[in-house]
PDB file of N, CA and C in Angstrom:
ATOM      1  N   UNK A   1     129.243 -20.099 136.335  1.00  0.00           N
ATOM      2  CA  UNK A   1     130.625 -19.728 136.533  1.00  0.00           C
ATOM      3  C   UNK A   1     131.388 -20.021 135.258  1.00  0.00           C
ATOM      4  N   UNK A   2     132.328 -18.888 134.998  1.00  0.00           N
ATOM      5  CA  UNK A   2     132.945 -19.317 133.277  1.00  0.00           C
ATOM      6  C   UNK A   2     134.422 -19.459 134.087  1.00  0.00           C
ATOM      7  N   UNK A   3     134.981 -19.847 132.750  1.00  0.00           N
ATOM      8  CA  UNK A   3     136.719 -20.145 132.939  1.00  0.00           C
ATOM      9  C   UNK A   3     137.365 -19.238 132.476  1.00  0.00           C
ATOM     10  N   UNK A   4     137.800 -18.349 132.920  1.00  0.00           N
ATOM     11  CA  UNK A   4     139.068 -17.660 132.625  1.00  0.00           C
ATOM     12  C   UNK A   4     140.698 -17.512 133.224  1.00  0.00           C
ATOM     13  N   UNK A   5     141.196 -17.957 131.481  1.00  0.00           N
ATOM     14  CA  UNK A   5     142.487 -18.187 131.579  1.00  0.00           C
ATOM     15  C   UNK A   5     143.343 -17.491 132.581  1.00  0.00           C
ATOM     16  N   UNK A   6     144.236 -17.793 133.029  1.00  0.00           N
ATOM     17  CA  UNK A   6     145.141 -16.437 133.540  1.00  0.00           C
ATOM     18  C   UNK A   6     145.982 -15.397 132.856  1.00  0.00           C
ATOM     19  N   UNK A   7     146.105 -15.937 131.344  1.00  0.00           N
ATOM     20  CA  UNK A   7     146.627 -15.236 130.196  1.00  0.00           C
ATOM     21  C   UNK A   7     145.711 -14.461 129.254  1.00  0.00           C
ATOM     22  N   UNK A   8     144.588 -14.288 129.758  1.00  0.00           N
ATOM     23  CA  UNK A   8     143.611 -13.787 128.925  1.00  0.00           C
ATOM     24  C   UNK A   8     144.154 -12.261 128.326  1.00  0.00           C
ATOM     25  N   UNK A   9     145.194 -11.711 128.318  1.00  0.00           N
ATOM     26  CA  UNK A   9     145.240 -10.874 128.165  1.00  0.00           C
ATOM     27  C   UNK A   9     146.542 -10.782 127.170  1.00  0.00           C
ATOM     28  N   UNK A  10     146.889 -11.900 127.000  1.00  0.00           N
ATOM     29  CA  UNK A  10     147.711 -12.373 125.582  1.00  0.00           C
ATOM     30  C   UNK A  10     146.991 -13.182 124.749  1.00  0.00           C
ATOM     31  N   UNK A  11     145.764 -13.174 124.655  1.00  0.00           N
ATOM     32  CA  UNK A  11     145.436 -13.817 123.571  1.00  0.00           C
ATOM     33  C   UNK A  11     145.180 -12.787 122.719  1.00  0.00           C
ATOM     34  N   UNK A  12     145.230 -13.861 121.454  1.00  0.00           N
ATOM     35  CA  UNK A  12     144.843 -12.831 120.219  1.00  0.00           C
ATOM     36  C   UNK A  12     143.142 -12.615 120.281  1.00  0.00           C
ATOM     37  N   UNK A  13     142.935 -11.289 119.548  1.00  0.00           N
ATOM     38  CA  UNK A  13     141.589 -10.424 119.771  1.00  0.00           C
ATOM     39  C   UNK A  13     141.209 -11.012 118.338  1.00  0.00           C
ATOM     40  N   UNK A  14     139.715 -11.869 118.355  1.00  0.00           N
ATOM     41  CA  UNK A  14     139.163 -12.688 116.812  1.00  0.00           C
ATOM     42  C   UNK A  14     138.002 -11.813 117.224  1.00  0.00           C
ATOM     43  N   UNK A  15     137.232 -11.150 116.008  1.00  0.00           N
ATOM     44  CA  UNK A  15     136.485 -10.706 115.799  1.00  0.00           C
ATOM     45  C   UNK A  15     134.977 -12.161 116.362  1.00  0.00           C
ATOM     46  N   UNK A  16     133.688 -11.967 116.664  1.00  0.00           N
ATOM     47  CA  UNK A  16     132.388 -12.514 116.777  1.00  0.00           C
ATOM     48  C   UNK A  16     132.689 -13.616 115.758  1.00  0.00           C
ATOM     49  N   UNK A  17     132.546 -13.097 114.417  1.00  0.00           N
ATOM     50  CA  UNK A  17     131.652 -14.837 113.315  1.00  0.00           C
ATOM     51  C   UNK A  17     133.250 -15.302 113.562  1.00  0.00           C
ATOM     52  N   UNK A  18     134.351 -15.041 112.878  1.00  0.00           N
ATOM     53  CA  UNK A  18     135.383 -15.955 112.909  1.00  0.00           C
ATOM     54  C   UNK A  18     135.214 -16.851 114.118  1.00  0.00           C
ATOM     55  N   UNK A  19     135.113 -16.214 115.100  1.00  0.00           N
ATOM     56  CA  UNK A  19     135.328 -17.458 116.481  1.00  0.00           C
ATOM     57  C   UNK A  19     134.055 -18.551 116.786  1.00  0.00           C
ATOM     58  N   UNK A  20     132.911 -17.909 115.883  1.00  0.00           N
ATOM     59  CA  UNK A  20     131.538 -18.647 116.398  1.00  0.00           C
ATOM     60  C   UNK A  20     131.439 -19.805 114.694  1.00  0.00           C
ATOM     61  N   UNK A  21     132.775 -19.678 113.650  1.00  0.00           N
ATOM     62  CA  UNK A  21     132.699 -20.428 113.036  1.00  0.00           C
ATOM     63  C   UNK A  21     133.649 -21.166 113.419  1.00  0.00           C
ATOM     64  N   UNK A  22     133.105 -22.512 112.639  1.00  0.00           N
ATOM     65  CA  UNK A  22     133.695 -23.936 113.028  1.00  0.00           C
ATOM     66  C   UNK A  22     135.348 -23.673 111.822  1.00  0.00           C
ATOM     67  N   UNK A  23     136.130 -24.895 112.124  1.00  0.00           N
ATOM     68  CA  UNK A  23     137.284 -24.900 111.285  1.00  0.00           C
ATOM     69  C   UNK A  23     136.622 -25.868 109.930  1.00  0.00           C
ATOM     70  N   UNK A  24     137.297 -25.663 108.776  1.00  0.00           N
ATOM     71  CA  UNK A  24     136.966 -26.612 107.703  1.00  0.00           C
ATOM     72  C   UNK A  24     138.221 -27.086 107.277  1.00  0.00           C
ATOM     73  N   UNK A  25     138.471 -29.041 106.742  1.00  0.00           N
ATOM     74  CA  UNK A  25     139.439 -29.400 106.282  1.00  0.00           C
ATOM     75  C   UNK A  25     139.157 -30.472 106.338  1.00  0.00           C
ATOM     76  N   UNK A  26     140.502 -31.435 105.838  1.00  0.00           N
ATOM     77  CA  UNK A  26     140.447 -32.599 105.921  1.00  0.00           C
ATOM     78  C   UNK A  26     139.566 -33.684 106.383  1.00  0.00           C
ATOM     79  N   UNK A  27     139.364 -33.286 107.981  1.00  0.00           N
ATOM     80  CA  UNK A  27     138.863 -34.411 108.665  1.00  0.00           C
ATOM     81  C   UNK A  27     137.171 -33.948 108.246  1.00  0.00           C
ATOM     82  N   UNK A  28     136.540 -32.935 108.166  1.00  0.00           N
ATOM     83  CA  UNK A  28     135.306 -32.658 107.791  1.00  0.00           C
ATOM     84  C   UNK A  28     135.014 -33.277 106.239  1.00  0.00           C
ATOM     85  N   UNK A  29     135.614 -33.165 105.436  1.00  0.00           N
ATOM     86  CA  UNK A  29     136.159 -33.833 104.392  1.00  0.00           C
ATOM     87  C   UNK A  29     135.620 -35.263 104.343  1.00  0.00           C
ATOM     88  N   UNK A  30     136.176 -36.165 105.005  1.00  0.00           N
ATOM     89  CA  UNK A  30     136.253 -37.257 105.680  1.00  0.00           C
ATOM     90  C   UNK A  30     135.502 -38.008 106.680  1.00  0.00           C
ATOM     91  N   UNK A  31     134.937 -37.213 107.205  1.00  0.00           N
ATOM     92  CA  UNK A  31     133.293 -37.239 107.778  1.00  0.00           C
ATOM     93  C   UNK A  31     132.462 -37.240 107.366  1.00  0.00           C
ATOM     94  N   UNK A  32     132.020 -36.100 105.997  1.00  0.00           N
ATOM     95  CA  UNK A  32     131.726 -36.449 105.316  1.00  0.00           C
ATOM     96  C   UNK A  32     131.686 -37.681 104.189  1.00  0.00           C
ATOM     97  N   UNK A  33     132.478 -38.230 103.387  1.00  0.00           N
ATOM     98  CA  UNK A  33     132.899 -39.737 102.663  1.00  0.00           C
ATOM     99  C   UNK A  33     132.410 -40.377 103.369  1.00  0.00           C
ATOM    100  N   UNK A  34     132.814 -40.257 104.465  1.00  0.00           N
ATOM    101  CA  UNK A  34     132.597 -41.968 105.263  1.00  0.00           C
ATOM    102  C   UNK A  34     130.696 -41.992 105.559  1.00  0.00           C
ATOM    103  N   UNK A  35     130.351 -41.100 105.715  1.00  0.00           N
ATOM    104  CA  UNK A  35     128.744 -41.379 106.377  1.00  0.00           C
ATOM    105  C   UNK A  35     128.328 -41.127 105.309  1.00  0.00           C
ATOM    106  N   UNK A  36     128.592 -40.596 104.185  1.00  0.00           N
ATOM    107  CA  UNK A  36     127.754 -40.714 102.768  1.00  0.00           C
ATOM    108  C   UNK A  36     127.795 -42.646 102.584  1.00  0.00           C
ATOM    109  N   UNK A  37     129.170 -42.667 102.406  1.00  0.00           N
ATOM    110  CA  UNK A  37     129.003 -44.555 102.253  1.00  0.00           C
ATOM    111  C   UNK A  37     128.485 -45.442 102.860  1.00  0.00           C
ATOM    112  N   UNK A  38     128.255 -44.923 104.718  1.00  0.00           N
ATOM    113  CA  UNK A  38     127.588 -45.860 105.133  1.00  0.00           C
ATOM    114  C   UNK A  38     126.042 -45.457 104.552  1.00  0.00           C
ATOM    115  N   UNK A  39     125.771 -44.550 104.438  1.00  0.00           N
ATOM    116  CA  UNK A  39     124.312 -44.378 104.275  1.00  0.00           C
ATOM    117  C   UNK A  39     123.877 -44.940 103.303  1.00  0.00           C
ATOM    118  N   UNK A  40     124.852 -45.189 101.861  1.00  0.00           N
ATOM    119  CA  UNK A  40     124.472 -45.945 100.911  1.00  0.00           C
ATOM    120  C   UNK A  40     124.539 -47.146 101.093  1.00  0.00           C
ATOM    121  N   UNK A  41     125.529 -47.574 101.858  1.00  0.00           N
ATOM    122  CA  UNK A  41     125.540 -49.466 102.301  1.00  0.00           C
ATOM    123  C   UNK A  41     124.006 -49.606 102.727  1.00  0.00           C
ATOM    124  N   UNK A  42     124.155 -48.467 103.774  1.00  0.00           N
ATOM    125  CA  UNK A  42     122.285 -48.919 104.698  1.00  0.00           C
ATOM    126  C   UNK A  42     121.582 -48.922 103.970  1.00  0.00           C
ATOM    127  N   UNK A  43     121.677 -48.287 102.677  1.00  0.00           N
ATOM    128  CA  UNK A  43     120.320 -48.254 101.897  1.00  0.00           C
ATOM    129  C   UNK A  43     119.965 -49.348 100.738  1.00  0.00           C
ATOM    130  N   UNK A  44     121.578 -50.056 100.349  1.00  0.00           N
ATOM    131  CA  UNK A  44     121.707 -51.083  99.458  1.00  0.00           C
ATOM    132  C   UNK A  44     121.637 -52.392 100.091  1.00  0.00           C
ATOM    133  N   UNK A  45     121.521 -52.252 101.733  1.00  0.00           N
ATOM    134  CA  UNK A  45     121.308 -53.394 102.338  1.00  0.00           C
ATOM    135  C   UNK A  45     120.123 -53.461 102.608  1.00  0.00           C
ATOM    136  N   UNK A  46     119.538 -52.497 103.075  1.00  0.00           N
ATOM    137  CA  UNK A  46     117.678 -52.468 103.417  1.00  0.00           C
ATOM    138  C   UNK A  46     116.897 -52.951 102.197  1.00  0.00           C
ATOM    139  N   UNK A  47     117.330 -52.791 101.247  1.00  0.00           N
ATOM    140  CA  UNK A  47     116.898 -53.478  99.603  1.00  0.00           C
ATOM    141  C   UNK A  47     117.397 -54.604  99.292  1.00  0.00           C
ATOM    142  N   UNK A  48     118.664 -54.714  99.746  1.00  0.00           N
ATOM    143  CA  UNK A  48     118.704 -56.353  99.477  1.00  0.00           C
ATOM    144  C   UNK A  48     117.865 -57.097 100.555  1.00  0.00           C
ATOM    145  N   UNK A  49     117.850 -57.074 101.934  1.00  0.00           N
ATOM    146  CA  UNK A  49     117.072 -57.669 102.204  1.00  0.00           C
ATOM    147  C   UNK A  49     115.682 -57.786 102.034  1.00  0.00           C
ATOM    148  N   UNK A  50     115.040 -57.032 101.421  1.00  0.00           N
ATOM    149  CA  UNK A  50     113.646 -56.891 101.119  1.00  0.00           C
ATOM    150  C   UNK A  50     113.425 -56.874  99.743  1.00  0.00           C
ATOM    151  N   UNK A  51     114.163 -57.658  98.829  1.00  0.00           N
ATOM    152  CA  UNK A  51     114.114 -57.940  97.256  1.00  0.00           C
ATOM    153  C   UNK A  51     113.198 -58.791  97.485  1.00  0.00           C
ATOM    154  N   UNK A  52     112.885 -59.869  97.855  1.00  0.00           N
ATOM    155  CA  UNK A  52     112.097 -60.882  97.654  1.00  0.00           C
ATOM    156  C   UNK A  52     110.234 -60.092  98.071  1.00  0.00           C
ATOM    157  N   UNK A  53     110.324 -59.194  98.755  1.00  0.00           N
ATOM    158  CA  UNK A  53     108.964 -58.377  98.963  1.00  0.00           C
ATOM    159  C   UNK A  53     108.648 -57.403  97.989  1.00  0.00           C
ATOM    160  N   UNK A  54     109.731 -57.428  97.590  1.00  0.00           N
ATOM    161  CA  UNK A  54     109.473 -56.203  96.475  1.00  0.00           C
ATOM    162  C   UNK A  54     108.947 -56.655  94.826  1.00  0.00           C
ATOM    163  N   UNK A  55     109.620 -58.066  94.635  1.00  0.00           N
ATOM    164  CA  UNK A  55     109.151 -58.384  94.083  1.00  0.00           C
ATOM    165  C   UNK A  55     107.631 -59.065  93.816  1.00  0.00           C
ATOM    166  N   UNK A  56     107.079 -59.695  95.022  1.00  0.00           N
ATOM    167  CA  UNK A  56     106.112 -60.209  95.270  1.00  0.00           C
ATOM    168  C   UNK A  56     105.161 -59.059  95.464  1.00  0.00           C
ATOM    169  N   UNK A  57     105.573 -57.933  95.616  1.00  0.00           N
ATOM    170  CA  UNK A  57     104.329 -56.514  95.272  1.00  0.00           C
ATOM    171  C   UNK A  57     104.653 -55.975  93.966  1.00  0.00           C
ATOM    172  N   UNK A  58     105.266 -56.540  93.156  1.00  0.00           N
ATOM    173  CA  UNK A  58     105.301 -56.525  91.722  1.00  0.00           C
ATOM    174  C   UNK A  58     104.296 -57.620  91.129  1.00  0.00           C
ATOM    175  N   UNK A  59     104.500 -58.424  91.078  1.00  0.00           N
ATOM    176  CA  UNK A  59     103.837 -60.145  91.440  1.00  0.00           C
ATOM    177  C   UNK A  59     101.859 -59.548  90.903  1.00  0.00           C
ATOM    178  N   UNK A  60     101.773 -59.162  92.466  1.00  0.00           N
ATOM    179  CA  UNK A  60     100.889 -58.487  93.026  1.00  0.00           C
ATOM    180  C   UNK A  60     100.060 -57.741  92.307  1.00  0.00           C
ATOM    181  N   UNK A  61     100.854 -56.871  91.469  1.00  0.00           N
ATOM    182  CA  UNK A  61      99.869 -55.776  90.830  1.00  0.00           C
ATOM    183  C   UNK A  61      99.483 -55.946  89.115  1.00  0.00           C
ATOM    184  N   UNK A  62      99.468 -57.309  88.673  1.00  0.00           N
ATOM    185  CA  UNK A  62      99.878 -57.901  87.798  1.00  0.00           C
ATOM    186  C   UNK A  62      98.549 -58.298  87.320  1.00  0.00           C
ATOM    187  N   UNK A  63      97.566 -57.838  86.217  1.00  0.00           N
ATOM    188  CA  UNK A  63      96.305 -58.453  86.261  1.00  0.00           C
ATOM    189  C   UNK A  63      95.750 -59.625  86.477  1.00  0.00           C
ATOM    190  N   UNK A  64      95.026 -60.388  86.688  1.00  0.00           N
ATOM    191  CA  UNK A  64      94.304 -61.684  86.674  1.00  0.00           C
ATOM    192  C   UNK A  64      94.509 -62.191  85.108  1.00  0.00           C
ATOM    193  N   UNK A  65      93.790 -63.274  85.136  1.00  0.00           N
ATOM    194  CA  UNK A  65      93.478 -63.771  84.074  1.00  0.00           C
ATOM    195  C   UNK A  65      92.037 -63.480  83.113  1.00  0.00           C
ATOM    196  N   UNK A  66      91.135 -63.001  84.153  1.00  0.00           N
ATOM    197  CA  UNK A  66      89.844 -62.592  84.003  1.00  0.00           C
ATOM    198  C   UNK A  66      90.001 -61.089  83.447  1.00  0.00           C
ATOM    199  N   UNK A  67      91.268 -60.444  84.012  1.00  0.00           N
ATOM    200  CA  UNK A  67      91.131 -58.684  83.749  1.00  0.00           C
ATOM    201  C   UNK A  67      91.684 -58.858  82.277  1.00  0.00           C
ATOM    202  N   UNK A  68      93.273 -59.672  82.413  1.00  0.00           N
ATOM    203  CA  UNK A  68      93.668 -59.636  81.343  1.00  0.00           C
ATOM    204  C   UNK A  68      92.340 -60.105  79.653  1.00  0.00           C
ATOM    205  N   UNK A  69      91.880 -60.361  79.973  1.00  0.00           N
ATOM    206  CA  UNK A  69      90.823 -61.109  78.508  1.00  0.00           C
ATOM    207  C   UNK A  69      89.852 -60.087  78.792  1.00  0.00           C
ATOM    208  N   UNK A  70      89.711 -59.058  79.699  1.00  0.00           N
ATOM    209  CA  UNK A  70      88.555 -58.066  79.425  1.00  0.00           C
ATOM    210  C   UNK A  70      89.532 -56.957  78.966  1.00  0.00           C
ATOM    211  N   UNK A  71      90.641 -56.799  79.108  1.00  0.00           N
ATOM    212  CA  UNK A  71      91.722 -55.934  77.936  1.00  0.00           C
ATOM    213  C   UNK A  71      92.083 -56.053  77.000  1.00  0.00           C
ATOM    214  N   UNK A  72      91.863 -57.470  76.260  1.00  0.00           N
ATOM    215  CA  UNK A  72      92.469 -58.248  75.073  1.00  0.00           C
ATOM    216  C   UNK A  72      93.370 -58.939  75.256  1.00  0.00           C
ATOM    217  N   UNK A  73      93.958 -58.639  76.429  1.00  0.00           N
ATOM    218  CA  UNK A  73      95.368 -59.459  76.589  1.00  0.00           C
ATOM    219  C   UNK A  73      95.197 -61.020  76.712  1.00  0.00           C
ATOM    220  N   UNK A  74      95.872 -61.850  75.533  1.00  0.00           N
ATOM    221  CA  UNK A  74      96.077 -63.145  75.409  1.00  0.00           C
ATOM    222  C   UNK A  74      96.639 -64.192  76.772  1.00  0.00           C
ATOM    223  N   UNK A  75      97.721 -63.564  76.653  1.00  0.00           N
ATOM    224  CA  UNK A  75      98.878 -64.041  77.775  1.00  0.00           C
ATOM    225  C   UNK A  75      98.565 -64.248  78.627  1.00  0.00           C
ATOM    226  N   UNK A  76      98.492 -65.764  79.398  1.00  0.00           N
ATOM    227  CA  UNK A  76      97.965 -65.994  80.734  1.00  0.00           C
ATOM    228  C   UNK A  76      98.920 -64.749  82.483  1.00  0.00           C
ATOM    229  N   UNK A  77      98.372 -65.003  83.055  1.00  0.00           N
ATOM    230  CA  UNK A  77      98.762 -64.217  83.964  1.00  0.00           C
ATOM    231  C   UNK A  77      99.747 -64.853  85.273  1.00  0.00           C
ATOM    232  N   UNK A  78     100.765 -64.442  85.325  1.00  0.00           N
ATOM    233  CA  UNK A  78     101.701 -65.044  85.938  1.00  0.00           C
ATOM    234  C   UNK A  78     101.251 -65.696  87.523  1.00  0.00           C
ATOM    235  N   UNK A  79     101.944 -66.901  87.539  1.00  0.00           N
ATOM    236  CA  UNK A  79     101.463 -67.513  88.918  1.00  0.00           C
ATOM    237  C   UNK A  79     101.967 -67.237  89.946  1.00  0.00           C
ATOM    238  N   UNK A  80     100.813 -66.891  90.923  1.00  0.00           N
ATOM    239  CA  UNK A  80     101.602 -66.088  92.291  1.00  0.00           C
ATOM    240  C   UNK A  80     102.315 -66.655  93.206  1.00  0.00           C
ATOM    241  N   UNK A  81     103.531 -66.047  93.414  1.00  0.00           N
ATOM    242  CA  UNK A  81     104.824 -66.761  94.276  1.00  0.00           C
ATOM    243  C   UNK A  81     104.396 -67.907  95.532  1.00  0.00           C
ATOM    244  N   UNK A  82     104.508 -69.060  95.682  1.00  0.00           N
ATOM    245  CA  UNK A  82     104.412 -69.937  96.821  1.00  0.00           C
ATOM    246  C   UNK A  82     105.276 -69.228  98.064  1.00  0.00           C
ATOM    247  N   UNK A  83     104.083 -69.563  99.160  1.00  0.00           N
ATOM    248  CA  UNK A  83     104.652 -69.034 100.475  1.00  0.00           C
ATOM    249  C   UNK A  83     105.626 -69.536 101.007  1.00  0.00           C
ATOM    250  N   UNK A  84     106.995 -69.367 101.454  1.00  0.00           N
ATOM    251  CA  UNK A  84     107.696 -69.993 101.675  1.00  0.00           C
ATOM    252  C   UNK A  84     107.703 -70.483 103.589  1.00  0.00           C
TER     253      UNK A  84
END
């Protein structure tokens, strides 16, 4: 069952796409800004909390001491992070 007005016959006549498009302005505008920023908060917060993992899979991929001297490399090899 649809709704029809009782004035249907004073409304103005809008062609198909005009009426099946949305309005654009301000508040779309603004809907936009705002969920771009949260999305970057979410994404600068999901990284701050997981700095300390990120680094420790840096840590991680870091040769030995054994690889390093079969490359030439002098430099002892950094000591891996204590578990907290």
């Amino acid at each position: 069952m649809t709704f029809v007005p009782s004035d249907h016959e004073h409304a103005p006549k809008i062609a198909a796409t005009p009426a099946r498009q949305g309005l654009r302005g301000r508040h779309v505008l603004i809907i936009l800004v705002v969920s771009t920023v949260l999305a970057a908060l979410a994404l600068f917060g999901a990284w701050g909390l997981h700095w300390g993992d990120l680094e420790h899979a840096q840590n991680a991929s870091a040769p030995t001491s054994a690889e390093a001297k079969r490359m030439g490399d002098t430099t002892p090899a950094p000591a891996p992070p204590a578990n907290p």
